[in-house]
PDB file of N, CA and C in Angstrom:
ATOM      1  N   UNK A   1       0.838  -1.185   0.000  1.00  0.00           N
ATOM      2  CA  UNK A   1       0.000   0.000   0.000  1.00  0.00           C
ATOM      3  C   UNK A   1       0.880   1.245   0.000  1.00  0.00           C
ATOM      4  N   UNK A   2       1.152   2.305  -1.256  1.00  0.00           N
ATOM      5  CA  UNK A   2       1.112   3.595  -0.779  1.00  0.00           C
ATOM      6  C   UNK A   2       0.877   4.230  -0.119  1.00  0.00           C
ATOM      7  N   UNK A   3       1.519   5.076   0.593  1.00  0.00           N
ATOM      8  CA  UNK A   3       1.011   6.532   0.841  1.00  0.00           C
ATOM      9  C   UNK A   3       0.738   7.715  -0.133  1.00  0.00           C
ATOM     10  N   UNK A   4      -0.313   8.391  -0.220  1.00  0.00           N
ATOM     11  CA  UNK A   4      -0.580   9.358  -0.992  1.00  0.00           C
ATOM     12  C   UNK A   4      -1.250  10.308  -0.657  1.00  0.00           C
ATOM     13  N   UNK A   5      -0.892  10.286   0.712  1.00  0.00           N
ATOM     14  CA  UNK A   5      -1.199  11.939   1.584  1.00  0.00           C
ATOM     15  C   UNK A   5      -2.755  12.380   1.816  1.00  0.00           C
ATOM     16  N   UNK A   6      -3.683  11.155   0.937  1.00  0.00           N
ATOM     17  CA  UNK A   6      -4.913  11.735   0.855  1.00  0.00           C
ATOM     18  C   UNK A   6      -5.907  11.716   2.152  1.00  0.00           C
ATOM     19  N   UNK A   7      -5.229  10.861   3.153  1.00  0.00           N
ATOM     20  CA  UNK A   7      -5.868  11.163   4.438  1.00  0.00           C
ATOM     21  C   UNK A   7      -5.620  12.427   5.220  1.00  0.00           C
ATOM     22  N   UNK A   8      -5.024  13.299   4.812  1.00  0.00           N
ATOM     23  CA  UNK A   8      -4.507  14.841   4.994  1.00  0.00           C
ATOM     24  C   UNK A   8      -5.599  15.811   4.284  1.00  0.00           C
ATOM     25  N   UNK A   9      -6.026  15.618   2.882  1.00  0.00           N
ATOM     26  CA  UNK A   9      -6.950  16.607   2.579  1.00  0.00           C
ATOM     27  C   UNK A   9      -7.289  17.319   3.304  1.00  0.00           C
ATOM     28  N   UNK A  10      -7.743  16.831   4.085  1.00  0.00           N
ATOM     29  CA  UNK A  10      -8.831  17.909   5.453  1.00  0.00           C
ATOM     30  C   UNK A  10      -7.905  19.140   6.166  1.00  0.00           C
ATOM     31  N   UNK A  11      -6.465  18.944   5.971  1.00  0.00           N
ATOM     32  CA  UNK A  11      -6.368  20.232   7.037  1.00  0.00           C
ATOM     33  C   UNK A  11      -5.597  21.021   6.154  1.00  0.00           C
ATOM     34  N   UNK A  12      -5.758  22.188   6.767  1.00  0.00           N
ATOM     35  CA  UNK A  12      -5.483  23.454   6.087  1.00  0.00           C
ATOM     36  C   UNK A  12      -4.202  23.638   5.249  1.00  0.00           C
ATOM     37  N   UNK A  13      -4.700  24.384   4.067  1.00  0.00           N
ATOM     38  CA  UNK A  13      -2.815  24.488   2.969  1.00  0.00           C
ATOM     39  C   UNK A  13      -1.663  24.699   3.767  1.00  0.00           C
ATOM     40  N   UNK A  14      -1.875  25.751   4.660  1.00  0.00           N
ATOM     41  CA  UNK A  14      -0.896  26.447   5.470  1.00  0.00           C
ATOM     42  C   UNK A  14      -1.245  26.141   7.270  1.00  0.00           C
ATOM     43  N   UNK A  15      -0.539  25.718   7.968  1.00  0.00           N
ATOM     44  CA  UNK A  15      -0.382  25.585   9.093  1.00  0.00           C
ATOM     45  C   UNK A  15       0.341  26.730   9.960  1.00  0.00           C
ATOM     46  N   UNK A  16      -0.028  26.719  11.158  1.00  0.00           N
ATOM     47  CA  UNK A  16       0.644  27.637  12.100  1.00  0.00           C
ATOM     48  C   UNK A  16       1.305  26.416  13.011  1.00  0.00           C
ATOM     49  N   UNK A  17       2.480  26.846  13.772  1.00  0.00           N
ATOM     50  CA  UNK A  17       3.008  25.889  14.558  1.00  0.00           C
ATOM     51  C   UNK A  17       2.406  25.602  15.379  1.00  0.00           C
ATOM     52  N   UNK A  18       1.158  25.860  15.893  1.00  0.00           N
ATOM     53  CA  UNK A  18       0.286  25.423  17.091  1.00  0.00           C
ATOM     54  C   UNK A  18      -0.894  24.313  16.522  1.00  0.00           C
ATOM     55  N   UNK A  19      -1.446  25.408  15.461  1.00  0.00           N
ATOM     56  CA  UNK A  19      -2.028  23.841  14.167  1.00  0.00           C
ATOM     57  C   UNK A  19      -1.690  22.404  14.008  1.00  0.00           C
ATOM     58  N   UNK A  20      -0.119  22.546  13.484  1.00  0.00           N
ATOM     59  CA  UNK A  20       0.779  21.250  13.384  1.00  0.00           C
ATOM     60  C   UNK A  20       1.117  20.599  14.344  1.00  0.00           C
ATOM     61  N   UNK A  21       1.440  21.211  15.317  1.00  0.00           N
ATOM     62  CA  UNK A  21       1.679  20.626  16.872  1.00  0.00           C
ATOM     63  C   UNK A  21       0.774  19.496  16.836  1.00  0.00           C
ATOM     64  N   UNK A  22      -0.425  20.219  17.374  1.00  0.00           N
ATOM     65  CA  UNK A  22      -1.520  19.393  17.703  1.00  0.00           C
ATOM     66  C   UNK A  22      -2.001  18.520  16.875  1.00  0.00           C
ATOM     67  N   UNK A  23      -1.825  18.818  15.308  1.00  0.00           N
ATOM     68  CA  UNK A  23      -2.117  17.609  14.351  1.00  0.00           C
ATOM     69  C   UNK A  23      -1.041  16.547  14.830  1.00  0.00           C
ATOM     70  N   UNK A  24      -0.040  16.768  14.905  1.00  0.00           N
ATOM     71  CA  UNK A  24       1.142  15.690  15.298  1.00  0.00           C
ATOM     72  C   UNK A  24       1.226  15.291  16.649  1.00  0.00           C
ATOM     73  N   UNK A  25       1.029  15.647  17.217  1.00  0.00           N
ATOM     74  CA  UNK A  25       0.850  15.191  18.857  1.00  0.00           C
ATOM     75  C   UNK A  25       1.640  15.248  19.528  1.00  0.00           C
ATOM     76  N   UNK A  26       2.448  16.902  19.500  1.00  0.00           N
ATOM     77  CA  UNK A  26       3.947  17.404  19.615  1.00  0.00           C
ATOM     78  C   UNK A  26       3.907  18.718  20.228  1.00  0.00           C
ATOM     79  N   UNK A  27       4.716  18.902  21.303  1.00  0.00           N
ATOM     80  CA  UNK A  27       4.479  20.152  21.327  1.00  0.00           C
ATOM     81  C   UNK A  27       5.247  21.159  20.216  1.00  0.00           C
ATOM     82  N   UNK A  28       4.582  22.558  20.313  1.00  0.00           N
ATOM     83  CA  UNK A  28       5.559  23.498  19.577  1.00  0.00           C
ATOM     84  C   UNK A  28       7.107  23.484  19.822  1.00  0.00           C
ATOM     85  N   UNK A  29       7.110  23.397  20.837  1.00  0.00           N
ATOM     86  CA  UNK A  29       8.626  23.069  21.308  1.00  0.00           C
ATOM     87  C   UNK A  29       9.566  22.340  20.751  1.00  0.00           C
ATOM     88  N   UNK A  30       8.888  21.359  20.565  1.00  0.00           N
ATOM     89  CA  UNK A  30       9.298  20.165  19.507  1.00  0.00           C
ATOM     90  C   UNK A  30       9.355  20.887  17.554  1.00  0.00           C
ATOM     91  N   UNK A  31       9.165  21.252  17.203  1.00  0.00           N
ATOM     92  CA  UNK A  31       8.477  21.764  16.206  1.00  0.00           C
ATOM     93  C   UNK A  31      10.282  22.610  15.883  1.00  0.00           C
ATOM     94  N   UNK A  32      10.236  23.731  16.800  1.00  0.00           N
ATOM     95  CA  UNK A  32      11.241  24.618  16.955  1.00  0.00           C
ATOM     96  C   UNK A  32      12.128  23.870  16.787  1.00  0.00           C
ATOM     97  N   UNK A  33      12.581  23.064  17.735  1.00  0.00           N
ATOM     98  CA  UNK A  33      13.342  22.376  17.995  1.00  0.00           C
ATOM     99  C   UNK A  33      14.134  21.358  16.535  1.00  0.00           C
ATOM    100  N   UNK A  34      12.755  20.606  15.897  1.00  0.00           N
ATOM    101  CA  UNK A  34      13.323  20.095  14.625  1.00  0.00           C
ATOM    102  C   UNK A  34      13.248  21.309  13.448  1.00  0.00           C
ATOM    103  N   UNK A  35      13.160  22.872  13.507  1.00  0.00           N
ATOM    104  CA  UNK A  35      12.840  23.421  12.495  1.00  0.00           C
ATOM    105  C   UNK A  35      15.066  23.701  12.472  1.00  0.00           C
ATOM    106  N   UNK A  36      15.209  24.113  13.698  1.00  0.00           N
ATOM    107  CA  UNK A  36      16.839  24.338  13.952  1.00  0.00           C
ATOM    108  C   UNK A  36      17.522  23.423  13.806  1.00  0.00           C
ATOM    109  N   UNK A  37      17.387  22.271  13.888  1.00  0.00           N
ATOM    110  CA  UNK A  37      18.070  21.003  13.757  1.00  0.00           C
ATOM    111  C   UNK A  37      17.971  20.444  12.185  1.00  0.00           C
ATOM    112  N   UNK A  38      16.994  20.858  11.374  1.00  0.00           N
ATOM    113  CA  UNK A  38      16.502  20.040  10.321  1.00  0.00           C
ATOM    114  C   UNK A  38      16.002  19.335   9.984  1.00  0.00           C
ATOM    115  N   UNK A  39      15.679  18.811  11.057  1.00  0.00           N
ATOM    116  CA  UNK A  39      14.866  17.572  11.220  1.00  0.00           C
ATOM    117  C   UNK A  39      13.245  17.526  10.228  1.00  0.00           C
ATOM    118  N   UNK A  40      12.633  18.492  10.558  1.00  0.00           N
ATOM    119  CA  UNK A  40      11.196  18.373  10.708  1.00  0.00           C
ATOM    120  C   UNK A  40      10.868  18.899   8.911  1.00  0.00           C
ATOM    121  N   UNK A  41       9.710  19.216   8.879  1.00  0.00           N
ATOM    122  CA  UNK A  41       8.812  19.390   7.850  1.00  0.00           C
ATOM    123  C   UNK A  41       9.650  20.767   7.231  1.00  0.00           C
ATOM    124  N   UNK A  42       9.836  20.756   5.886  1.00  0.00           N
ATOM    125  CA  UNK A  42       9.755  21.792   5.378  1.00  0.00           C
ATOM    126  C   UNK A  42       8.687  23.029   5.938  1.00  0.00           C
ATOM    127  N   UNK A  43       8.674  24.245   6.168  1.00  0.00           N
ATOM    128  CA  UNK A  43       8.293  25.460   6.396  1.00  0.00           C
ATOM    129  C   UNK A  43       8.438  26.890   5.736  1.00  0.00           C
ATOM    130  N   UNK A  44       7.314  27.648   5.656  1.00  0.00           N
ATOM    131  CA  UNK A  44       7.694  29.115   4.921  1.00  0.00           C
ATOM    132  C   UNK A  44       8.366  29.808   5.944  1.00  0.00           C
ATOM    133  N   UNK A  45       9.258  30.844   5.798  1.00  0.00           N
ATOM    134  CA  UNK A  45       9.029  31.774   7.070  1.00  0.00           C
ATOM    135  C   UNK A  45       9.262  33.258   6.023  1.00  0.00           C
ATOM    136  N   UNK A  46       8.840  34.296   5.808  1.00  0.00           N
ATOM    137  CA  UNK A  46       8.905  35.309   5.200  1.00  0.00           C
ATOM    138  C   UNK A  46      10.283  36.229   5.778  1.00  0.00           C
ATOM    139  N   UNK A  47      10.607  36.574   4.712  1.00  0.00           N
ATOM    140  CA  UNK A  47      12.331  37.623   5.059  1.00  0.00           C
ATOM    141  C   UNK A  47      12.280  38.249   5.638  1.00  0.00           C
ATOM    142  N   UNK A  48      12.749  38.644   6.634  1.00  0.00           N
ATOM    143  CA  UNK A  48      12.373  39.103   8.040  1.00  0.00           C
ATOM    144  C   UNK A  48      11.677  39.434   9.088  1.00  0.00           C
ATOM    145  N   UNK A  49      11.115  37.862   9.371  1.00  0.00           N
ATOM    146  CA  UNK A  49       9.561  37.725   9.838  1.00  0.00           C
ATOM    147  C   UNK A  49      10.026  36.804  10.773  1.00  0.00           C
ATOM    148  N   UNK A  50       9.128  36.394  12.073  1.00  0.00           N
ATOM    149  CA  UNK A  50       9.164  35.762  12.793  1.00  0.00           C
ATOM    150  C   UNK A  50       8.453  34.766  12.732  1.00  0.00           C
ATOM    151  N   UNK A  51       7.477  34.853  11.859  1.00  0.00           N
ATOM    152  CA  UNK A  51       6.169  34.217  11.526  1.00  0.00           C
ATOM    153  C   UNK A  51       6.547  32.713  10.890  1.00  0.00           C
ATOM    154  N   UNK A  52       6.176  31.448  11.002  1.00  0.00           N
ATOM    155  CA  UNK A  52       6.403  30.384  10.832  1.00  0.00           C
ATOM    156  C   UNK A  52       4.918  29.769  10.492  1.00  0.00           C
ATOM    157  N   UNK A  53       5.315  29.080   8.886  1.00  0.00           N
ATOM    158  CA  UNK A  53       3.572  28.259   8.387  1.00  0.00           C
ATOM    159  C   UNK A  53       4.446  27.135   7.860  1.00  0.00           C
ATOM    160  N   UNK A  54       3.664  25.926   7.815  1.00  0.00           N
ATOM    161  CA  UNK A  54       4.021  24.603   7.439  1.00  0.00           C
ATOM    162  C   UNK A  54       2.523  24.209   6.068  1.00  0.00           C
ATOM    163  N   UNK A  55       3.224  23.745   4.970  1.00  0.00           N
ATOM    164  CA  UNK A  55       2.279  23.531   4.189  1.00  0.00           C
ATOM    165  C   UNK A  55       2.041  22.345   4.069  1.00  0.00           C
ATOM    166  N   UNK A  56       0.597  22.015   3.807  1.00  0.00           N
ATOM    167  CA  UNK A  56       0.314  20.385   4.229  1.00  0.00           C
ATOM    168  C   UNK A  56       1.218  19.225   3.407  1.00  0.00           C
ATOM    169  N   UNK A  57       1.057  19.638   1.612  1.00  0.00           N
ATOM    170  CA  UNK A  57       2.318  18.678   1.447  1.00  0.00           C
ATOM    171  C   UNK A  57       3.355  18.832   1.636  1.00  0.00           C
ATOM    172  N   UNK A  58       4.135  19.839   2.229  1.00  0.00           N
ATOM    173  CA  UNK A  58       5.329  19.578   2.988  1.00  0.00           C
ATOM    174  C   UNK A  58       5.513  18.609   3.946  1.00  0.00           C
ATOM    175  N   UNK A  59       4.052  19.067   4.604  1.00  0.00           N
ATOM    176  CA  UNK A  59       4.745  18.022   6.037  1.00  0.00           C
ATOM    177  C   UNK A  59       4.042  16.682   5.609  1.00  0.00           C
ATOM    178  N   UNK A  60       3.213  16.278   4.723  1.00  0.00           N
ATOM    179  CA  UNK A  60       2.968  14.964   3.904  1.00  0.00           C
ATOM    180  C   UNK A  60       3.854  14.579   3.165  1.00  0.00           C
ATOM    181  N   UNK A  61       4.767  15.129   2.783  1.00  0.00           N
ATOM    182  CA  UNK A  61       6.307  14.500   2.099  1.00  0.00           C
ATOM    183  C   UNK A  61       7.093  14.789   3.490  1.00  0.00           C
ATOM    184  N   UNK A  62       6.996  15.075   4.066  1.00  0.00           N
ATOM    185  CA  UNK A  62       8.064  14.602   5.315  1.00  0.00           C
ATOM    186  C   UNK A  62       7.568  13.320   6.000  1.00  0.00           C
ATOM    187  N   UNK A  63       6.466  12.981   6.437  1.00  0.00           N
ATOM    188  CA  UNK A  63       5.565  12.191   7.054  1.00  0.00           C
ATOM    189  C   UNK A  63       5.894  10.531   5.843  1.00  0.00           C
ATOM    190  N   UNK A  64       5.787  11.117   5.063  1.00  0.00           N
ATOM    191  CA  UNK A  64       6.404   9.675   4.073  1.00  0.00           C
ATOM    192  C   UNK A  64       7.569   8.565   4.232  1.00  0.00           C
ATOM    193  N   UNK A  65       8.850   9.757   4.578  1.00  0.00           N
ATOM    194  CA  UNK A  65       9.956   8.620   4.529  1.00  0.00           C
ATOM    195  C   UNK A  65       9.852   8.128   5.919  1.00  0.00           C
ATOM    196  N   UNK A  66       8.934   8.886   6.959  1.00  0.00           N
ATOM    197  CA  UNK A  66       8.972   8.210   8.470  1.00  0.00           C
ATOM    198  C   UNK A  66       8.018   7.272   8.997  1.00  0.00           C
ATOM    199  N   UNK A  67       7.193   6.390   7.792  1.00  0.00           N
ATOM    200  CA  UNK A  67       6.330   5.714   7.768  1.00  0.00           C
ATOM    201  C   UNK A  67       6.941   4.680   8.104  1.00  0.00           C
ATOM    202  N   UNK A  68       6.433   3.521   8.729  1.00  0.00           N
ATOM    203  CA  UNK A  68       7.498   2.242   9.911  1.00  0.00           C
ATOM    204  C   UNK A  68       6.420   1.055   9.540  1.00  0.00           C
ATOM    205  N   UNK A  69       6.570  -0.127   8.684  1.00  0.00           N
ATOM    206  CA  UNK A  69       6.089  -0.842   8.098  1.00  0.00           C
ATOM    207  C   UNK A  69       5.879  -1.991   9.533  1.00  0.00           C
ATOM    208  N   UNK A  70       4.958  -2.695   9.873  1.00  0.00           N
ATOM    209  CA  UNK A  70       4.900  -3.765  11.280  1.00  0.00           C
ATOM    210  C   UNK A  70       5.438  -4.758   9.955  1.00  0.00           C
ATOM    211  N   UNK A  71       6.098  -5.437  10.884  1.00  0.00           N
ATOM    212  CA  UNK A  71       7.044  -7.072  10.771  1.00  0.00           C
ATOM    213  C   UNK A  71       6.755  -7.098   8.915  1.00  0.00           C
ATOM    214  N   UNK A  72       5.918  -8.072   8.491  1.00  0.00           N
ATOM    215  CA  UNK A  72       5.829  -8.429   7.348  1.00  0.00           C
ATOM    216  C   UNK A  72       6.863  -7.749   6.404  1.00  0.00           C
TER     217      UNK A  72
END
């Protein structure tokens, strides 16, 4: 079975880090944390802005390669 992100439709193009948090079951903290490290989802942030949005297929192509197959 693929993934093809389509169980995502439902939430918004653009995310706020409090949005995504809670879709992921993370705090913001966490969020920060993998935005400095690299870890986490691709993100916009505008040129000299503080402001931070996550777009849904971003973080649905991040969410892909961390998919964990049981045994079989």
């Amino acid at each position: 079975m693929t993934h093809d992100g389509s169980q995502f439709d439902d939430l918004p193009a653009l995310m706020s880090p409090l949005t995504l948090a809670k879709v992921l079951d993370v705090s913001t903290k966490t969020l920060e944390r993998w935005r400095i490290a690299g870890t986490g989802p691709a993100f916009f942030q505008p040129e000299g802005s503080r402001l931070v949005r996550y777009g849904r297929d971003e973080v649905v192509a991040w969410l892909g390669p961390t998919r964990v197959k049981n045994g079989n």
